[in-house]
C-alpha atoms as a PDB file:
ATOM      1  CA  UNK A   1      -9.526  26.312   4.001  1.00  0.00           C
ATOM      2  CA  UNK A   2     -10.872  26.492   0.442  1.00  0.00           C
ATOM      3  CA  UNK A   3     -14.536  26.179  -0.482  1.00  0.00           C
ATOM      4  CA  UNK A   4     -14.190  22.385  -1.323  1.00  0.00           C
ATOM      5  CA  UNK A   5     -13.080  21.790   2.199  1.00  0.00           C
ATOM      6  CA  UNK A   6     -15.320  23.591   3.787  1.00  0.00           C
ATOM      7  CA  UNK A   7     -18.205  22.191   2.337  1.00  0.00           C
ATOM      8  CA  UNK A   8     -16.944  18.637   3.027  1.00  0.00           C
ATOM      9  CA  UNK A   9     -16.570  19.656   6.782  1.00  0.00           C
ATOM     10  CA  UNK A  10     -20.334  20.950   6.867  1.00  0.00           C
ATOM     11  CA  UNK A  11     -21.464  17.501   5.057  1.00  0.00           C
ATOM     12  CA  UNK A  12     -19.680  15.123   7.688  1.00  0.00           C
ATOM     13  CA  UNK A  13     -21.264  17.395  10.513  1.00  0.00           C
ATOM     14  CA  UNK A  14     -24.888  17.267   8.568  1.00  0.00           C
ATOM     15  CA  UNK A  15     -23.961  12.941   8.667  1.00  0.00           C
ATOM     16  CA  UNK A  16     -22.767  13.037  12.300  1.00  0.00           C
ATOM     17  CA  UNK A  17     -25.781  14.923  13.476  1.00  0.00           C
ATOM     18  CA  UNK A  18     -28.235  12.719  11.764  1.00  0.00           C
ATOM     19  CA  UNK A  19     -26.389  10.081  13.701  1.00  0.00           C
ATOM     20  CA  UNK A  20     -26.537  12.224  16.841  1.00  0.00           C
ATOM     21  CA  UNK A  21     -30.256  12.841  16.431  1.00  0.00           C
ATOM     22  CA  UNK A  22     -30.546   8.626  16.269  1.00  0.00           C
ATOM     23  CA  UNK A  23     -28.991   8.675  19.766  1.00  0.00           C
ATOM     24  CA  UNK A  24     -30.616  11.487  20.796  1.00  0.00           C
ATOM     25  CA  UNK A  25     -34.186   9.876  20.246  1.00  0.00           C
ATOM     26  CA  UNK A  26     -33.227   7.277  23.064  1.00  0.00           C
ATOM     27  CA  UNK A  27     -31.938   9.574  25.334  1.00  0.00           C
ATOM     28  CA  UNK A  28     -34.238  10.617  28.832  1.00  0.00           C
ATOM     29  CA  UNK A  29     -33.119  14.249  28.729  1.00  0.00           C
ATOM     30  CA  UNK A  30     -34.554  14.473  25.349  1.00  0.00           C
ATOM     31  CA  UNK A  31     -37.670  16.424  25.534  1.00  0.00           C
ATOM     32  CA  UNK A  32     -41.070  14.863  23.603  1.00  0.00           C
ATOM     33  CA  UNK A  33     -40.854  17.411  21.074  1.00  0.00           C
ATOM     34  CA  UNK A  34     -37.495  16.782  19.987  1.00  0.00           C
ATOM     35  CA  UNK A  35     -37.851  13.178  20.423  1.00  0.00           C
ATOM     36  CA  UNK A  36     -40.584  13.463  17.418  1.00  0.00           C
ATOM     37  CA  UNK A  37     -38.966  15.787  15.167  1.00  0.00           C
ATOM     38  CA  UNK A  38     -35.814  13.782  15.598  1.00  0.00           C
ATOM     39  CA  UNK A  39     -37.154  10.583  15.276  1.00  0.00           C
ATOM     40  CA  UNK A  40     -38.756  11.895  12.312  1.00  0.00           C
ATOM     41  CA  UNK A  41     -35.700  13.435  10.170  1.00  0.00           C
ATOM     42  CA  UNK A  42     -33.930  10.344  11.156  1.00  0.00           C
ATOM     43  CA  UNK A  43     -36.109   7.681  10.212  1.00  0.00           C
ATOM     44  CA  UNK A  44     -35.455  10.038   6.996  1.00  0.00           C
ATOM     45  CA  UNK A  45     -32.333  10.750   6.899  1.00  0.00           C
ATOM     46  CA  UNK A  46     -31.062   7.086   7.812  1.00  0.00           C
ATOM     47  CA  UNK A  47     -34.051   5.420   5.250  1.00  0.00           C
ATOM     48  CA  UNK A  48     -32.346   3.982   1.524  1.00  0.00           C
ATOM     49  CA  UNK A  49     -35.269   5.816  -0.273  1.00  0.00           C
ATOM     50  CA  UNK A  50     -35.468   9.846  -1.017  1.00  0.00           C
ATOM     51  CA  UNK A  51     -38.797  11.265  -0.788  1.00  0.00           C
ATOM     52  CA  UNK A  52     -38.082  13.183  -3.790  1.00  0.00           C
ATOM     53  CA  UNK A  53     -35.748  10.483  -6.054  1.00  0.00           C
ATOM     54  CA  UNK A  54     -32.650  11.741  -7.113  1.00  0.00           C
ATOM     55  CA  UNK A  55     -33.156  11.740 -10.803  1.00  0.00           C
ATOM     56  CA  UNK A  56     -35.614  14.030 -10.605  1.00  0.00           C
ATOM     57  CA  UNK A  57     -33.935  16.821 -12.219  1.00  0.00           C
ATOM     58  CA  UNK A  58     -33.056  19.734  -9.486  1.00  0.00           C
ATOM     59  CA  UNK A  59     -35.679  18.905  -7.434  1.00  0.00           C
ATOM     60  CA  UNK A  60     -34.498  15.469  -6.888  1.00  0.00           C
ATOM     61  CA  UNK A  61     -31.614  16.918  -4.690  1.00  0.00           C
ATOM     62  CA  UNK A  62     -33.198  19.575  -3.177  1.00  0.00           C
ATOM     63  CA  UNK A  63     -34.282  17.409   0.297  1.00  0.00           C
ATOM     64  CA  UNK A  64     -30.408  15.985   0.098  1.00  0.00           C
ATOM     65  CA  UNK A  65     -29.299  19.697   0.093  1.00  0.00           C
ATOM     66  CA  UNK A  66     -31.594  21.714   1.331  1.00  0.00           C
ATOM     67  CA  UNK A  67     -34.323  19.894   3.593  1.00  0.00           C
ATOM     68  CA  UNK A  68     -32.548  17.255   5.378  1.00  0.00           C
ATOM     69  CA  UNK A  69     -29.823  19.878   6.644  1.00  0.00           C
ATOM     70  CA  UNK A  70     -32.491  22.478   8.074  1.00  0.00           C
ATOM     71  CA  UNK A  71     -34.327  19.206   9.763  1.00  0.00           C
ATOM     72  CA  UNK A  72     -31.036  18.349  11.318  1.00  0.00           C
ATOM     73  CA  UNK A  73     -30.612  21.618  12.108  1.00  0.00           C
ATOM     74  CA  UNK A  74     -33.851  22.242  13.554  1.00  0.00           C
ATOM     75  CA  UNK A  75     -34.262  19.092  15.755  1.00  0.00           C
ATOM     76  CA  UNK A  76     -30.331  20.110  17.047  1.00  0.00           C
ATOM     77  CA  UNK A  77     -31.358  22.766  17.834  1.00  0.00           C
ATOM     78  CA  UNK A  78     -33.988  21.632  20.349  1.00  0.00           C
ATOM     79  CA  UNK A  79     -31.694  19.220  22.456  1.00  0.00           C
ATOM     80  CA  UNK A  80     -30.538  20.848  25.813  1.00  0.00           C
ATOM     81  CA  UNK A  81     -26.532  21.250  25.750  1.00  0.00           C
ATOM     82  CA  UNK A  82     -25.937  18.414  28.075  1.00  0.00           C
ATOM     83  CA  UNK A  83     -27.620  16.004  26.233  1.00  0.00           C
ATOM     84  CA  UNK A  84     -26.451  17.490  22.494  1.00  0.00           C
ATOM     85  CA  UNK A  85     -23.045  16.733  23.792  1.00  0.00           C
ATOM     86  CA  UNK A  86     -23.418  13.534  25.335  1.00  0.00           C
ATOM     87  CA  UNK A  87     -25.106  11.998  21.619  1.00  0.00           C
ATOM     88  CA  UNK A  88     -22.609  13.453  19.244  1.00  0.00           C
ATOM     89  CA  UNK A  89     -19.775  11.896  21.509  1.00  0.00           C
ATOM     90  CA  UNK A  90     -21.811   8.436  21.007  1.00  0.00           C
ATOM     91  CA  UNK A  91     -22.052   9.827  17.278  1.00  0.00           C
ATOM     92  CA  UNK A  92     -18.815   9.950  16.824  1.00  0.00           C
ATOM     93  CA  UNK A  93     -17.797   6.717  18.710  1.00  0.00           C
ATOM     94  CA  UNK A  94     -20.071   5.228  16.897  1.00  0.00           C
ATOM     95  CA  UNK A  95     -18.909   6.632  13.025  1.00  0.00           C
ATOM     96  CA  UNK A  96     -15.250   6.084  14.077  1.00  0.00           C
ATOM     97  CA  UNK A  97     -16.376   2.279  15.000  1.00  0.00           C
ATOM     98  CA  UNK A  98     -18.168   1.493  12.530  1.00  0.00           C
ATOM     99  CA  UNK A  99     -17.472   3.379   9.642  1.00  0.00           C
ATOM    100  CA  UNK A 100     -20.844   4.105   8.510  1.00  0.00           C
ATOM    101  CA  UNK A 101     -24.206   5.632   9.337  1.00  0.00           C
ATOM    102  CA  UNK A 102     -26.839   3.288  10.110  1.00  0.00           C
ATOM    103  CA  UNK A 103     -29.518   2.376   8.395  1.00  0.00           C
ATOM    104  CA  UNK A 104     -33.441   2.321   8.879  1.00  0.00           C
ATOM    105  CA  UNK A 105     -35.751   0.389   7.361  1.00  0.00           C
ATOM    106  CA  UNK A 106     -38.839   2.217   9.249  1.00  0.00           C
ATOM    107  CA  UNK A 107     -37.774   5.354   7.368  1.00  0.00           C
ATOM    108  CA  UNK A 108     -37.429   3.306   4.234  1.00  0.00           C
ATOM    109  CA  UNK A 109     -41.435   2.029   5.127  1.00  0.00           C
ATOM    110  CA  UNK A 110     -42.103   5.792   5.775  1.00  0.00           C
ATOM    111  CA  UNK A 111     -41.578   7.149   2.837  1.00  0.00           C
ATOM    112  CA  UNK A 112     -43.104   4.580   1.306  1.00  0.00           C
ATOM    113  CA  UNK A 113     -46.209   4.925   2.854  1.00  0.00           C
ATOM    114  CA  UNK A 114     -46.217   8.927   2.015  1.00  0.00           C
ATOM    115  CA  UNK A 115     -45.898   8.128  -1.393  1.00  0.00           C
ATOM    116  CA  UNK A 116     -48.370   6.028  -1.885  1.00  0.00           C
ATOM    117  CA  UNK A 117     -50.934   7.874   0.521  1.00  0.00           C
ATOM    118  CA  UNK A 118     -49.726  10.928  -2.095  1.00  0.00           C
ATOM    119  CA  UNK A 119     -50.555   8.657  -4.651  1.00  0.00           C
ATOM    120  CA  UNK A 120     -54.107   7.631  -3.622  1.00  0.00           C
ATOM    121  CA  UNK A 121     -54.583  11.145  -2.827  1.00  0.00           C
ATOM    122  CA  UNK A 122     -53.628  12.031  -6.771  1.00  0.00           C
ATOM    123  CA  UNK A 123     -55.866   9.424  -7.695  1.00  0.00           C
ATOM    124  CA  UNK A 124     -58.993  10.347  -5.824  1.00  0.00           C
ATOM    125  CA  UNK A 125     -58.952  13.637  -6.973  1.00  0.00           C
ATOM    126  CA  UNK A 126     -58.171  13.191 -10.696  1.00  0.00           C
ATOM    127  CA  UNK A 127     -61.394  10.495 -10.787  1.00  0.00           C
ATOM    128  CA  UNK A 128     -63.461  13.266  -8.891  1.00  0.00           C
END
């Protein structure tokens, strides 16, 4: 497997735990704490808008690259085994189904409302 390849593999498991993560949120064995990071990266992860826009140079790529996939990571990491296994089934019934992560408009609304509370933060301290 060449380094092409193996990056593509690590990007479709980055998607399908994002995905995993969404079930995850709604599952009972989930514990609080996981239930909040994950509903957190994935009302990121699934949202249209980048907290950092991509044509930002470099740093407009770094959450894509580098911050989503340690969230994803993280909040994985934090489901029990049962219930890890149980999501990324519905993950990937889900994916194979429909052929497409889903979207969230609350994540879209969330990063809206941290840019403009960075905004009005920016703001009130430049007029200070």
């Amino acid at each position: 497997m060449n380094l092409n390849d193996r990056i593509k593999s690590w990007a479709r498991r980055i998607k399908r735990d994002g995905v995993t993560l969404w079930f995850a949120a709604r599952h009972p064995g989930t514990p609080w704490h996981a239930k909040a990071l994950g509903l957190f990266v994935v009302a990121y992860a699934l949202s249209p808008i980048d907290l950092i826009p991509d044509f930002i140079p470099v740093l407009g790529y770094l959450d894509d690259v580098l911050l989503l996939p340690a969230l994803i990571w993280l909040a994985v990491k934090l489901l029990p085994a049962p219930v890890l296994a149980q999501c990324r089934a519905q993950a990937d019934a889900w994916m194979a189904e429909k052929g497409a992560k889903p979207r969230s408009l609350a994540g879209a609304a969330l990063v809206v409302m941290l840019w403009l509370a960075l905004g009005a933060a920016a703001w009130r301290w430049w007029m200070a």
